[in-house]
C-alpha atoms as a PDB file:
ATOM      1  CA  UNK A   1     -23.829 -40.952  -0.042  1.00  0.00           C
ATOM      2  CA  UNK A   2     -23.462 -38.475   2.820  1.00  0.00           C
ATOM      3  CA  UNK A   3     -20.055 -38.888   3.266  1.00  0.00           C
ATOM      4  CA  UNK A   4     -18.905 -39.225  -0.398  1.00  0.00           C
ATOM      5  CA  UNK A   5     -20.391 -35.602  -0.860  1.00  0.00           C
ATOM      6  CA  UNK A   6     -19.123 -34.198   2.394  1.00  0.00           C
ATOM      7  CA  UNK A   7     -15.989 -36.161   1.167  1.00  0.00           C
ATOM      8  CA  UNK A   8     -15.529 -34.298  -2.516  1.00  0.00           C
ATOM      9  CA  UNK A   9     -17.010 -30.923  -0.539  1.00  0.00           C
ATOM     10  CA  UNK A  10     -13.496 -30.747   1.920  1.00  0.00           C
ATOM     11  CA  UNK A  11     -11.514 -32.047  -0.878  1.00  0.00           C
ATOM     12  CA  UNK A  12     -12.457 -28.876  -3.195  1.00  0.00           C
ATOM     13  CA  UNK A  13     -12.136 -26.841  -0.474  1.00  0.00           C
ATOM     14  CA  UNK A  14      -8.832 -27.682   0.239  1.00  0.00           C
ATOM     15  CA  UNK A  15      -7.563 -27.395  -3.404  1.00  0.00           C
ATOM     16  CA  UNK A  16      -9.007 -23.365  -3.253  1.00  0.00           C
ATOM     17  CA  UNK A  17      -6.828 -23.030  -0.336  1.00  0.00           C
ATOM     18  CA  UNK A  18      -3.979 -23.884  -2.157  1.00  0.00           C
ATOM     19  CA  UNK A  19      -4.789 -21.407  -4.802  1.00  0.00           C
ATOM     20  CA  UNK A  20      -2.408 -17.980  -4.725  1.00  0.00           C
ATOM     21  CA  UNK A  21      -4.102 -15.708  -3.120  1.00  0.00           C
ATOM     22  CA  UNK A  22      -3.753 -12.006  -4.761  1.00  0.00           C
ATOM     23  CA  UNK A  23      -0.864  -9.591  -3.179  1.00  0.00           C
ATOM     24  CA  UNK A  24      -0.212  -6.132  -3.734  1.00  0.00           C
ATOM     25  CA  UNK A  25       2.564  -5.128  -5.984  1.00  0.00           C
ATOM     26  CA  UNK A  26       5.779  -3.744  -4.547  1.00  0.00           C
ATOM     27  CA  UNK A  27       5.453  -0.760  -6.894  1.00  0.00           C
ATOM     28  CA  UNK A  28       1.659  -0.548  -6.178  1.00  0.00           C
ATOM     29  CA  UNK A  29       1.299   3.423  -4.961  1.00  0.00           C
ATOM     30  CA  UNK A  30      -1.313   3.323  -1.598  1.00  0.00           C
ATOM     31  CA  UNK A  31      -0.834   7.173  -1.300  1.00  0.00           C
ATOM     32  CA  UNK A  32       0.678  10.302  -2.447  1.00  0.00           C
ATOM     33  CA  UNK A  33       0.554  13.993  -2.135  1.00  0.00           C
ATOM     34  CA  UNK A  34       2.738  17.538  -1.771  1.00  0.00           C
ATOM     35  CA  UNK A  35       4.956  18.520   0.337  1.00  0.00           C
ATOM     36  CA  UNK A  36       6.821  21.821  -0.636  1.00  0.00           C
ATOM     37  CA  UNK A  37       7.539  25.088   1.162  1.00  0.00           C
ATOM     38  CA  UNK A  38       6.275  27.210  -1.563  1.00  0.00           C
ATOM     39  CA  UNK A  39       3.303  28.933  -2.028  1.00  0.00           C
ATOM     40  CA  UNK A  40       0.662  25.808  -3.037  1.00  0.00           C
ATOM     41  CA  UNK A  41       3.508  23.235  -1.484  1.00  0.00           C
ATOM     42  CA  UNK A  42       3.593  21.348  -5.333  1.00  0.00           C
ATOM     43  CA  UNK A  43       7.405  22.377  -5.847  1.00  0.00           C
ATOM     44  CA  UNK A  44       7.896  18.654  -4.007  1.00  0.00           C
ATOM     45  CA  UNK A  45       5.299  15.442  -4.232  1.00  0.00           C
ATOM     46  CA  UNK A  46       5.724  12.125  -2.496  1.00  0.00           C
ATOM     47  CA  UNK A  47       4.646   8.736  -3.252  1.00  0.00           C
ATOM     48  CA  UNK A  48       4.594   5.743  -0.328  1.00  0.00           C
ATOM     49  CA  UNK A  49       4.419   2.495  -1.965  1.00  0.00           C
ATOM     50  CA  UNK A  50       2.763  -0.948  -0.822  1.00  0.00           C
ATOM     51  CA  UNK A  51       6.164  -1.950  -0.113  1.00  0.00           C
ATOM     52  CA  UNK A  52       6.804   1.317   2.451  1.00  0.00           C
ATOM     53  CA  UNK A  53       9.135   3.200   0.068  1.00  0.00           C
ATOM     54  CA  UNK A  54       8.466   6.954   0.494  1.00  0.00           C
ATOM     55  CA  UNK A  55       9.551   8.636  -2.411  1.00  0.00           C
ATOM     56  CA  UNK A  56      10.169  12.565  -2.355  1.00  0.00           C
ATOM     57  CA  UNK A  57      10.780  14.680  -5.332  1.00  0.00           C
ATOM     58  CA  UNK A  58      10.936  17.827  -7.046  1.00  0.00           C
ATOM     59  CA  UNK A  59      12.991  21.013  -6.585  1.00  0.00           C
ATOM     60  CA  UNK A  60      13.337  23.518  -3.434  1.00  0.00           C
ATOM     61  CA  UNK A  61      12.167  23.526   0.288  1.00  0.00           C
ATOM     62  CA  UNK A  62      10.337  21.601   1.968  1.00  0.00           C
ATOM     63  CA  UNK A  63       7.939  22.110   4.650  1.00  0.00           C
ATOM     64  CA  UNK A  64       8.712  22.294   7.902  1.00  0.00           C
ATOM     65  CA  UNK A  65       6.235  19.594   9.294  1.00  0.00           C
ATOM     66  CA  UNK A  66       5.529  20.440  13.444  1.00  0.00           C
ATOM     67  CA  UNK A  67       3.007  18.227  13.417  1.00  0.00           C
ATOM     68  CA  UNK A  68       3.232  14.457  11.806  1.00  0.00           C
ATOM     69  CA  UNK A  69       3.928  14.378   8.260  1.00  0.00           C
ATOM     70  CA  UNK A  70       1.400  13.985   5.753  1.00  0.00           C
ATOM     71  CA  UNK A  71       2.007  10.449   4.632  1.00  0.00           C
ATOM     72  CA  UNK A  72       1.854   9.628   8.692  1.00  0.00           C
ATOM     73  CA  UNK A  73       4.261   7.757  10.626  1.00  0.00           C
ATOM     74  CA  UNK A  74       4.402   4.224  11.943  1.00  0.00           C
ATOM     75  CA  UNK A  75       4.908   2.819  15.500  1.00  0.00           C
END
């Protein structure tokens, strides 16, 4: 009886493992924020998507980043 339960126990574990397991969506935005020279720096926004597309948009300057940029860099 042992092994017939131990038996149907692995066997339903294995089917789970073959369920999908939930991704992120390419589109799915993980962080955002401004990045304009102007006065309050909202002139330009950016997006960075799951998929590692920065977006940048808006109108005018942008700000001269010294230091690393605000949506960070990879290495």
């Amino acid at each position: 009886m042992k092994k017939r339960a131990l038996s149907l126990f692995l066997t339903l574990a294995l089917c789970l493992g073959l369920l999908p397991a939930p991704a992120l969506a390419a589109g799915e935005v993980v962080a955002y924020g401004y990045c304009g020279a102007d006065e309050d720096g909202q002139n330009l926004s950016w997006t960075l998507t799951a998929d590692g597309t920065l977006t940048i948009s808006g109108t005018g300057a942008m700000k001269d980043f010294f230091s690393p940029p605000p949506w960070g860099t990879q290495r």
